[in-house]
C-alpha atoms as a PDB file:
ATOM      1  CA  UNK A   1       5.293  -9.529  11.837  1.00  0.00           C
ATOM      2  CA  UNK A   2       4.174  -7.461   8.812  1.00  0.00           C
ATOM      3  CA  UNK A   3       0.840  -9.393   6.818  1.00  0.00           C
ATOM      4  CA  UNK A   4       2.619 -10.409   4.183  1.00  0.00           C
ATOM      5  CA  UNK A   5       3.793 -13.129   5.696  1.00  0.00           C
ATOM      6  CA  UNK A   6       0.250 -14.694   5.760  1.00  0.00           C
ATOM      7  CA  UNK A   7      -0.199 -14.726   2.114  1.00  0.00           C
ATOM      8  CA  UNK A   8       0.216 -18.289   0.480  1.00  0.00           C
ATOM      9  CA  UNK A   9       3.928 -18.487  -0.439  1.00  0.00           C
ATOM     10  CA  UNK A  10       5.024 -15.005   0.211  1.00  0.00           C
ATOM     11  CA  UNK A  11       8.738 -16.033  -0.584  1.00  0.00           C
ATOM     12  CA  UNK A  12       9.467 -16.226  -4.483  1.00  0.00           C
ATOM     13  CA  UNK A  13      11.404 -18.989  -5.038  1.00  0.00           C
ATOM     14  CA  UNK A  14      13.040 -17.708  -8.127  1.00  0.00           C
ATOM     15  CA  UNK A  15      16.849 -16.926  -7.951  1.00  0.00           C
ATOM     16  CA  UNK A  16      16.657 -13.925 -10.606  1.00  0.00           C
ATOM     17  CA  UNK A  17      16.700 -10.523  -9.368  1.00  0.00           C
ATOM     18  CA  UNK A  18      13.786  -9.437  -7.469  1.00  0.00           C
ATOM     19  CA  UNK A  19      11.940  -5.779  -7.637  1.00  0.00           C
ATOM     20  CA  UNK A  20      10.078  -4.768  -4.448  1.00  0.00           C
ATOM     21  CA  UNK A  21       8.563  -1.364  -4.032  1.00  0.00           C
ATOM     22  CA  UNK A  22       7.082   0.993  -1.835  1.00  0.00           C
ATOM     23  CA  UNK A  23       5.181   4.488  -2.973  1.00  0.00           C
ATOM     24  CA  UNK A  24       4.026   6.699   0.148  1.00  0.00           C
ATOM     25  CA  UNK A  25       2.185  10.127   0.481  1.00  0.00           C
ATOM     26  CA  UNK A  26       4.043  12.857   1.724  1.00  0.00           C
ATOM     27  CA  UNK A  27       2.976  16.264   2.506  1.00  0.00           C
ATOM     28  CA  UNK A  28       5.179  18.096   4.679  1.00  0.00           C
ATOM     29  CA  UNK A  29       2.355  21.273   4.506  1.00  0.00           C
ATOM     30  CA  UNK A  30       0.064  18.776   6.328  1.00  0.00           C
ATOM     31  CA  UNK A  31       1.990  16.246   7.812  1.00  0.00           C
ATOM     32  CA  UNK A  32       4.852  17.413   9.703  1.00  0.00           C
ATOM     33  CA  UNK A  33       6.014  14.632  11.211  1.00  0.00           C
ATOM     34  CA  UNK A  34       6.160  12.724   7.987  1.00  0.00           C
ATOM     35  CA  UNK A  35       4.199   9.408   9.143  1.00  0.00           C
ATOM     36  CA  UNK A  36       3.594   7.846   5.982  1.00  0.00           C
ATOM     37  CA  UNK A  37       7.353   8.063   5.574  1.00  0.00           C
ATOM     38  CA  UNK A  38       8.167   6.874   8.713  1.00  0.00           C
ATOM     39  CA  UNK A  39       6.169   3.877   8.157  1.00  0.00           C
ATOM     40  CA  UNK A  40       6.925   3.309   4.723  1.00  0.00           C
ATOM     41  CA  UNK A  41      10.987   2.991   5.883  1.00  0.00           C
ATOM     42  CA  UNK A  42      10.033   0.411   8.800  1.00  0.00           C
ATOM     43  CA  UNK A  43       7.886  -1.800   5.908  1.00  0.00           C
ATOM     44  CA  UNK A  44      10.756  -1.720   3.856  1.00  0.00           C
ATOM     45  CA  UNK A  45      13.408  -2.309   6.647  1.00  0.00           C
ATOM     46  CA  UNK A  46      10.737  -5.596   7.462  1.00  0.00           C
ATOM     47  CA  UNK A  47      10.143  -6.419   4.069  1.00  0.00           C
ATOM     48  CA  UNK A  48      13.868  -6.658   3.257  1.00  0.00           C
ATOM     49  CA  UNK A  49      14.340  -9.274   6.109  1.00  0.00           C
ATOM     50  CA  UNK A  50      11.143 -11.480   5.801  1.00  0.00           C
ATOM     51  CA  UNK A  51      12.553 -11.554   2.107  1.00  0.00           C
ATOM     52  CA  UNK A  52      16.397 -12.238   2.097  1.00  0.00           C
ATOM     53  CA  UNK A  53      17.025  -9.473   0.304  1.00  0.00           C
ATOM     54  CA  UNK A  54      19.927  -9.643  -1.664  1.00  0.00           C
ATOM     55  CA  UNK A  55      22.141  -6.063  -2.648  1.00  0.00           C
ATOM     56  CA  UNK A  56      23.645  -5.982  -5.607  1.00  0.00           C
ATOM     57  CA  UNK A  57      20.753  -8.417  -7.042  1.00  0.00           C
ATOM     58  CA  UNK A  58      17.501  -7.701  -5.978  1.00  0.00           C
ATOM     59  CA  UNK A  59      15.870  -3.794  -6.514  1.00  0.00           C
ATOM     60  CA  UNK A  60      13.847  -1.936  -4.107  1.00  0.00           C
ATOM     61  CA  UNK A  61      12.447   1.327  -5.587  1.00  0.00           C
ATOM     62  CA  UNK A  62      11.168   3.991  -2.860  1.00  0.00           C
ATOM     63  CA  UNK A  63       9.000   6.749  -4.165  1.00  0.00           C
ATOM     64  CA  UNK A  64       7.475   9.966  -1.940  1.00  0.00           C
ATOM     65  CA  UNK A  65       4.287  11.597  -4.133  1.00  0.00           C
ATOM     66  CA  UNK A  66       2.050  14.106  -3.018  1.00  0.00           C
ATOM     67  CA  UNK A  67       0.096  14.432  -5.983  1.00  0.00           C
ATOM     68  CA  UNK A  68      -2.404  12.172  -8.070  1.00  0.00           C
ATOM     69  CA  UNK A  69       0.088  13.001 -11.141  1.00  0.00           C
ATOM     70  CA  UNK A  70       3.170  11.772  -9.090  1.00  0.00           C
ATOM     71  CA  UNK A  71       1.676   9.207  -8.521  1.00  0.00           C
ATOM     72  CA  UNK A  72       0.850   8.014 -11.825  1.00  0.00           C
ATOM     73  CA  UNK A  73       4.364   9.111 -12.734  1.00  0.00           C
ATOM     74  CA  UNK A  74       6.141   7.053 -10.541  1.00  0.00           C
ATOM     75  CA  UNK A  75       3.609   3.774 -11.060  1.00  0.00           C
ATOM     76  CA  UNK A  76       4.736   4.104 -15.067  1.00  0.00           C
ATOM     77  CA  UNK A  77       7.910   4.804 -13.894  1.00  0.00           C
ATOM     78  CA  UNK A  78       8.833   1.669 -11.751  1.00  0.00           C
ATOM     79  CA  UNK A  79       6.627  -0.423 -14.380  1.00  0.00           C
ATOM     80  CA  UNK A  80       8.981   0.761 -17.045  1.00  0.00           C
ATOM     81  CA  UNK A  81      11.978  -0.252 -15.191  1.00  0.00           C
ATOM     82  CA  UNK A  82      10.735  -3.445 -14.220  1.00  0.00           C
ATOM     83  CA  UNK A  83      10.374  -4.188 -18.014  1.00  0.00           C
ATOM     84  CA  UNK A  84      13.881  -2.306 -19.005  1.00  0.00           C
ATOM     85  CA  UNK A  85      15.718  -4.824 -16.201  1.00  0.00           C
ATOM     86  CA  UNK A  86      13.773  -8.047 -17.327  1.00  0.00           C
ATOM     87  CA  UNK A  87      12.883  -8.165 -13.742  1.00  0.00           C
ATOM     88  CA  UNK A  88       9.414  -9.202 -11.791  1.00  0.00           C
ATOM     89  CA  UNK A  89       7.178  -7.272  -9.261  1.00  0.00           C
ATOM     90  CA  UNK A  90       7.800  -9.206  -6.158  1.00  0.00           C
ATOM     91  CA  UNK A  91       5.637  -7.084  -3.954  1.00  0.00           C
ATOM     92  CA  UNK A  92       4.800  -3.506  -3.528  1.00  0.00           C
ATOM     93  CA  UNK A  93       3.068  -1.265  -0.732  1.00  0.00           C
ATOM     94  CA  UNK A  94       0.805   1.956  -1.032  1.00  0.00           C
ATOM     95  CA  UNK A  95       0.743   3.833   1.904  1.00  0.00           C
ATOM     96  CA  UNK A  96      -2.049   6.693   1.264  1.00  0.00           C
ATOM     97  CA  UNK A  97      -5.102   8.176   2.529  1.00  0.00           C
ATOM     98  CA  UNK A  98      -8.532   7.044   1.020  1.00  0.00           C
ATOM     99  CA  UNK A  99     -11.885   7.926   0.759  1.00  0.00           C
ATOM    100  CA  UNK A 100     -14.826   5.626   0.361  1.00  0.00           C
ATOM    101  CA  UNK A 101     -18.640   7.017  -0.096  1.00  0.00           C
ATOM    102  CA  UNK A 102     -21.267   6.611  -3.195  1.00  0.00           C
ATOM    103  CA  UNK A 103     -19.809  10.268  -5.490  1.00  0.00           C
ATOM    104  CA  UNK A 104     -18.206   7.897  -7.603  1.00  0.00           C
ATOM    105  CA  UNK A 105     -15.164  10.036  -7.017  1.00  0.00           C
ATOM    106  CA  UNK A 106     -13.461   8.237  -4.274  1.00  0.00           C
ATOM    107  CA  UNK A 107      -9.864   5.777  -3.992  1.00  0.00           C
ATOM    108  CA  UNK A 108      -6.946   6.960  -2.815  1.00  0.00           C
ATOM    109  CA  UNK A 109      -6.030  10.438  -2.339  1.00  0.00           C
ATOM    110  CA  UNK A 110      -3.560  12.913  -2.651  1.00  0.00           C
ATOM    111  CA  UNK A 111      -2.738  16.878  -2.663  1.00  0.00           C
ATOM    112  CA  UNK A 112      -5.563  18.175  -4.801  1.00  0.00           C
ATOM    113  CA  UNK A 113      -4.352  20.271  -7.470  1.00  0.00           C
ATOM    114  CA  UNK A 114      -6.780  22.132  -9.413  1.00  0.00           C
ATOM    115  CA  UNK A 115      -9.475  20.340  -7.588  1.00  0.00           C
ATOM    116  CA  UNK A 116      -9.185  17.041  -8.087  1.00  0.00           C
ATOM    117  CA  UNK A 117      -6.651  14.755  -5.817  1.00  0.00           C
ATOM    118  CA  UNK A 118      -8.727  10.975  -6.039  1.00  0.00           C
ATOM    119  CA  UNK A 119      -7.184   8.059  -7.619  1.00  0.00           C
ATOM    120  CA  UNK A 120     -10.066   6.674  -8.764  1.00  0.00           C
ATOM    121  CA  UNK A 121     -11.661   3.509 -10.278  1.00  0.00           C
ATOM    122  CA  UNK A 122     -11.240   4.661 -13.695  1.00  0.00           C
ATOM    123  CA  UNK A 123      -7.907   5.688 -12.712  1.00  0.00           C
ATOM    124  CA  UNK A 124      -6.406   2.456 -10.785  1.00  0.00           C
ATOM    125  CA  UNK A 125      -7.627   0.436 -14.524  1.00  0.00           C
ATOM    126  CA  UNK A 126      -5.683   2.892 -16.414  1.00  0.00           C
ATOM    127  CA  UNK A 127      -1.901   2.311 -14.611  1.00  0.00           C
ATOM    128  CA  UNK A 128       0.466   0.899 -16.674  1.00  0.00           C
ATOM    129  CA  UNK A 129       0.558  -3.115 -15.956  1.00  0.00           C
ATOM    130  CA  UNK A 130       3.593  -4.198 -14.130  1.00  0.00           C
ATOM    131  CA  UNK A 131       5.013  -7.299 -14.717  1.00  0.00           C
ATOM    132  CA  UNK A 132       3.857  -9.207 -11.384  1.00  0.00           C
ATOM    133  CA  UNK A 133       5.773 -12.408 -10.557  1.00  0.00           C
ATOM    134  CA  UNK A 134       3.194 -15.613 -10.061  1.00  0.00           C
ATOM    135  CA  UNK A 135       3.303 -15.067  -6.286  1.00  0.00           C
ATOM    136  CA  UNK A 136       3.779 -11.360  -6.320  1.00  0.00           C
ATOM    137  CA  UNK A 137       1.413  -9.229  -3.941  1.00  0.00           C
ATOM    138  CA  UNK A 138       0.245  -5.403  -3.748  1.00  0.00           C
ATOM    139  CA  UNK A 139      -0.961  -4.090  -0.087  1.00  0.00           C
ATOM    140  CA  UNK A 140      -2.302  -1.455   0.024  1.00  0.00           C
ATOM    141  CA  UNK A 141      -2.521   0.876   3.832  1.00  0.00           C
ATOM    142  CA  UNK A 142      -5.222   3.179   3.126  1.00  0.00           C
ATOM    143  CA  UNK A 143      -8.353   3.257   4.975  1.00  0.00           C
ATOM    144  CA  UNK A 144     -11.091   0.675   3.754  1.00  0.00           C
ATOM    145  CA  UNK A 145      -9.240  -0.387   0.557  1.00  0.00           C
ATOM    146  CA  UNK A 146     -10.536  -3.924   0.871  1.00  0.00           C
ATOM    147  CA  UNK A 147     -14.581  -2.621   1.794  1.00  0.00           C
ATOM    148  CA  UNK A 148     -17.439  -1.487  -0.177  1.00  0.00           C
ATOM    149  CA  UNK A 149     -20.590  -0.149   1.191  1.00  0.00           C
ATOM    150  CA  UNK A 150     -21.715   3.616   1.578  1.00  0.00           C
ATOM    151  CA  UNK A 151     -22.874   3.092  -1.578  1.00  0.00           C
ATOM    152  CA  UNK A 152     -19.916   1.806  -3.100  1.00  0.00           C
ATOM    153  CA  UNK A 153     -20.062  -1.489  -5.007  1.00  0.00           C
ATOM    154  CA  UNK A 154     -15.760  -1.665  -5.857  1.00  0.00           C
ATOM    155  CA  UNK A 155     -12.987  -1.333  -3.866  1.00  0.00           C
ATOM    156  CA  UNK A 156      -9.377  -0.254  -4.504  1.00  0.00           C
ATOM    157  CA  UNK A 157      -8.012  -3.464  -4.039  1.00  0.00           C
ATOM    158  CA  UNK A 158     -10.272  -5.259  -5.978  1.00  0.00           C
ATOM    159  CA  UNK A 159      -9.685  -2.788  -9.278  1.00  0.00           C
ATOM    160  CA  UNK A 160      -5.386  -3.551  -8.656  1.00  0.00           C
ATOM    161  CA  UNK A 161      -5.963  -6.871  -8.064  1.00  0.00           C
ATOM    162  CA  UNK A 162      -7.710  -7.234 -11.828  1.00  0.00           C
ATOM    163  CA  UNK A 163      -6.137  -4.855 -13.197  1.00  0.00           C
ATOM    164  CA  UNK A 164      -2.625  -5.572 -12.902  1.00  0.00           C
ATOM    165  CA  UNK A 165      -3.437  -9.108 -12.213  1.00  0.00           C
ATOM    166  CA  UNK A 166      -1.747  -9.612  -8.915  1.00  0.00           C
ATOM    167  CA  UNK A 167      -3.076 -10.586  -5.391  1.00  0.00           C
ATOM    168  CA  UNK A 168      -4.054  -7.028  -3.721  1.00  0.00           C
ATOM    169  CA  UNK A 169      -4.639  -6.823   0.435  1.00  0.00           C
ATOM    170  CA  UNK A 170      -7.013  -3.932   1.346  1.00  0.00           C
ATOM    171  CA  UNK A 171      -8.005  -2.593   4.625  1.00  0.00           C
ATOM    172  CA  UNK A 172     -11.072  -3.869   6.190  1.00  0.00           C
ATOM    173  CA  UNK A 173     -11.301  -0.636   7.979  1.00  0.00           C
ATOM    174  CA  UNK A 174      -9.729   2.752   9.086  1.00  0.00           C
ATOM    175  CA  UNK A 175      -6.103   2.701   9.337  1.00  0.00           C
ATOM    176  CA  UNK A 176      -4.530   4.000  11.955  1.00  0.00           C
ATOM    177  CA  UNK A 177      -0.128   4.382  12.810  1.00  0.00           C
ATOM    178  CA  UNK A 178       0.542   2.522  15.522  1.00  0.00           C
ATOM    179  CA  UNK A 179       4.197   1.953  17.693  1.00  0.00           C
ATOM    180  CA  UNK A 180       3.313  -1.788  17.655  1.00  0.00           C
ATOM    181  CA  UNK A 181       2.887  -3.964  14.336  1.00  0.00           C
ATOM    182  CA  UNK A 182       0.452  -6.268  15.813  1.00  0.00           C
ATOM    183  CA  UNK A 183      -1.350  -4.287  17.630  1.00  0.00           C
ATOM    184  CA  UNK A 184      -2.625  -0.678  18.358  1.00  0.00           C
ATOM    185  CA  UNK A 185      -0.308   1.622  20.676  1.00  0.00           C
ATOM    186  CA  UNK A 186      -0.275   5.401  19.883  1.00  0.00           C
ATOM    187  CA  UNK A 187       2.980   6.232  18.755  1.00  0.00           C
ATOM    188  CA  UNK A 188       5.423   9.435  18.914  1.00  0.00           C
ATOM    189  CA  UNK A 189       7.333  11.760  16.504  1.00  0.00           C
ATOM    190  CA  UNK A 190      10.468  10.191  18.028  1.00  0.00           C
ATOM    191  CA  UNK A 191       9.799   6.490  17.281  1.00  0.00           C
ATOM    192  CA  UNK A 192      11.578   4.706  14.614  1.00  0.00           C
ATOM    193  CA  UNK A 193       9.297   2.643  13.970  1.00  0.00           C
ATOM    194  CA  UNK A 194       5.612   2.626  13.051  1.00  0.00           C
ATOM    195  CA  UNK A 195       3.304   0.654  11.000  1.00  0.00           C
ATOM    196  CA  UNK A 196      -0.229   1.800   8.861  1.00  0.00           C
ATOM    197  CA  UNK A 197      -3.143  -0.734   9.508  1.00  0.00           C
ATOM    198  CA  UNK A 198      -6.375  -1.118  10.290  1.00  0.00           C
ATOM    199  CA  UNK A 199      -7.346  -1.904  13.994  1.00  0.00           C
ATOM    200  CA  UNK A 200     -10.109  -2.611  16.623  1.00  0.00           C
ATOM    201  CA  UNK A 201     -10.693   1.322  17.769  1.00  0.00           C
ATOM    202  CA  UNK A 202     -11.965   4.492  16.722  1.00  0.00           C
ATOM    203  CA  UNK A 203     -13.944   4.493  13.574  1.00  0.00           C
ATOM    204  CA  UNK A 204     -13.641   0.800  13.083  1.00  0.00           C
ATOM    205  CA  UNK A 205     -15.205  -0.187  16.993  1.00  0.00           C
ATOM    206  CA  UNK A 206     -16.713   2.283  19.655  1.00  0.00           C
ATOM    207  CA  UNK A 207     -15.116  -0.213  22.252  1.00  0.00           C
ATOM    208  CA  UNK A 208     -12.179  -1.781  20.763  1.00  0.00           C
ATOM    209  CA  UNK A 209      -8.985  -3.900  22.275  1.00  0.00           C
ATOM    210  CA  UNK A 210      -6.756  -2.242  19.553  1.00  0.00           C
ATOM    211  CA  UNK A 211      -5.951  -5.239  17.808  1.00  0.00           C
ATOM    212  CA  UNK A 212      -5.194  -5.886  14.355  1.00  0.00           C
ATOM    213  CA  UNK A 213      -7.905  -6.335  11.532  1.00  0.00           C
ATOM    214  CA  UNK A 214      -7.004  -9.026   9.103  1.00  0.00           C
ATOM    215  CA  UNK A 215      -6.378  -7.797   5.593  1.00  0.00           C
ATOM    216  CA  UNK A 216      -9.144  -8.228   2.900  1.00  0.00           C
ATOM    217  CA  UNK A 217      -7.002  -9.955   0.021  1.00  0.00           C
ATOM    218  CA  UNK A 218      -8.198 -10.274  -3.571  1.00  0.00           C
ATOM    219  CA  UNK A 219      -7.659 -12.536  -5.898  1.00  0.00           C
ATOM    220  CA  UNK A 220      -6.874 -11.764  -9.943  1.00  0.00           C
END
């Protein structure tokens, strides 16, 4: 079951139309097997059902950026749509790489064009605001999105989460994709289904069991 679920009452009870999102990297140059895509369809395919999604009622906007300007395209975008339907952000999902050291110059990242690729700090405070409902969420699947340290002192969760005013789940480690939601299991070009999160192996523990890190969620 997807971590949403363990957020404090992660089904809006409102019966007006509902806007979900979900805003991946895609590189087809580096990633051939398209694994950010991949995993963004099986969140949405979850999401959907843990939600009650409704066709015909309720919105969910898909986006594939490769770019730091896409991105920021497609943020303003869905924000502006939001507005233009009268509808809330129920929850959204960034599935990216991201960096985190002491340059100043880290966040998320994308295809650099003419050298620079890094959402930054500065950058996340400068999206467009989205209208959040009062028990909408943001997750974001990059790699230590929830953890300072190497000499940094924010975190890319933390600058959504007051920014945009919305609860914000980092990564309280490396994020791996993985066959199995709940826990680590190295997974194939041919499987339907994959998930981005952080577990017990690799960079996050010399000797790990694989299993999954709890999110680091934020507060507005």
């Amino acid at each position: 079951m997807y971590e949403i679920t363990e957020l404090p009452s992660a089904t809006p009870v409102s019966s007006a139309g509902r806007l979900f999102f979900c805003m991946y990297y895609l590189n087809t140059a580096t990633d051939a097997d398209a694994s950010f895509q991949r995993a963004a369809k099986t969140w949405i395919r979850e999401t959907k059902t843990q939600f009650s999604f409704r066709e015909g009622v309720d919105i969910f906007l898909e986006q594939s950026v490769t770019t730091e300007k896409q991105f920021k395209s497609a943020w303003n975008g869905i924000a502006q749509q939001a507005s233009y339907n009268g509808m809330k952000v129920s929850v959204g999902q960034l599935l990216t790489h991201a960096t985190k050291d002491a340059t100043g110059q880290d966040g998320l990242e994308f295809k650099p064009v003419a050298g620079d690729g890094t959402l930054t700090q500065t950058d996340i405070a400068g999206l467009a605001k989205m209208p959040w409902s009062s028990d909408g969420a943001l997750i974001l699947a990059g790699c230590n999105t929830g953890l300072t340290g190497d000499g940094r002192t924010w975190t890319p969760a933390g600058e959504f989460a007051k920014g945009q005013k919305v609860r914000t789940l980092g990564q309280a480690g490396y994020a791996y994709f993985s066959k199995v939601w709940s826990s680590y299991t190295t997974q194939a070009k041919t499987d339907p289904n994959i998930a981005l999160w952080a577990y017990k192996r690799g960079k996050n523990a010399t000797v790990g069991d694989g299993s999954r890190l709890k999110g680091v969620l934020v507060q507005p």
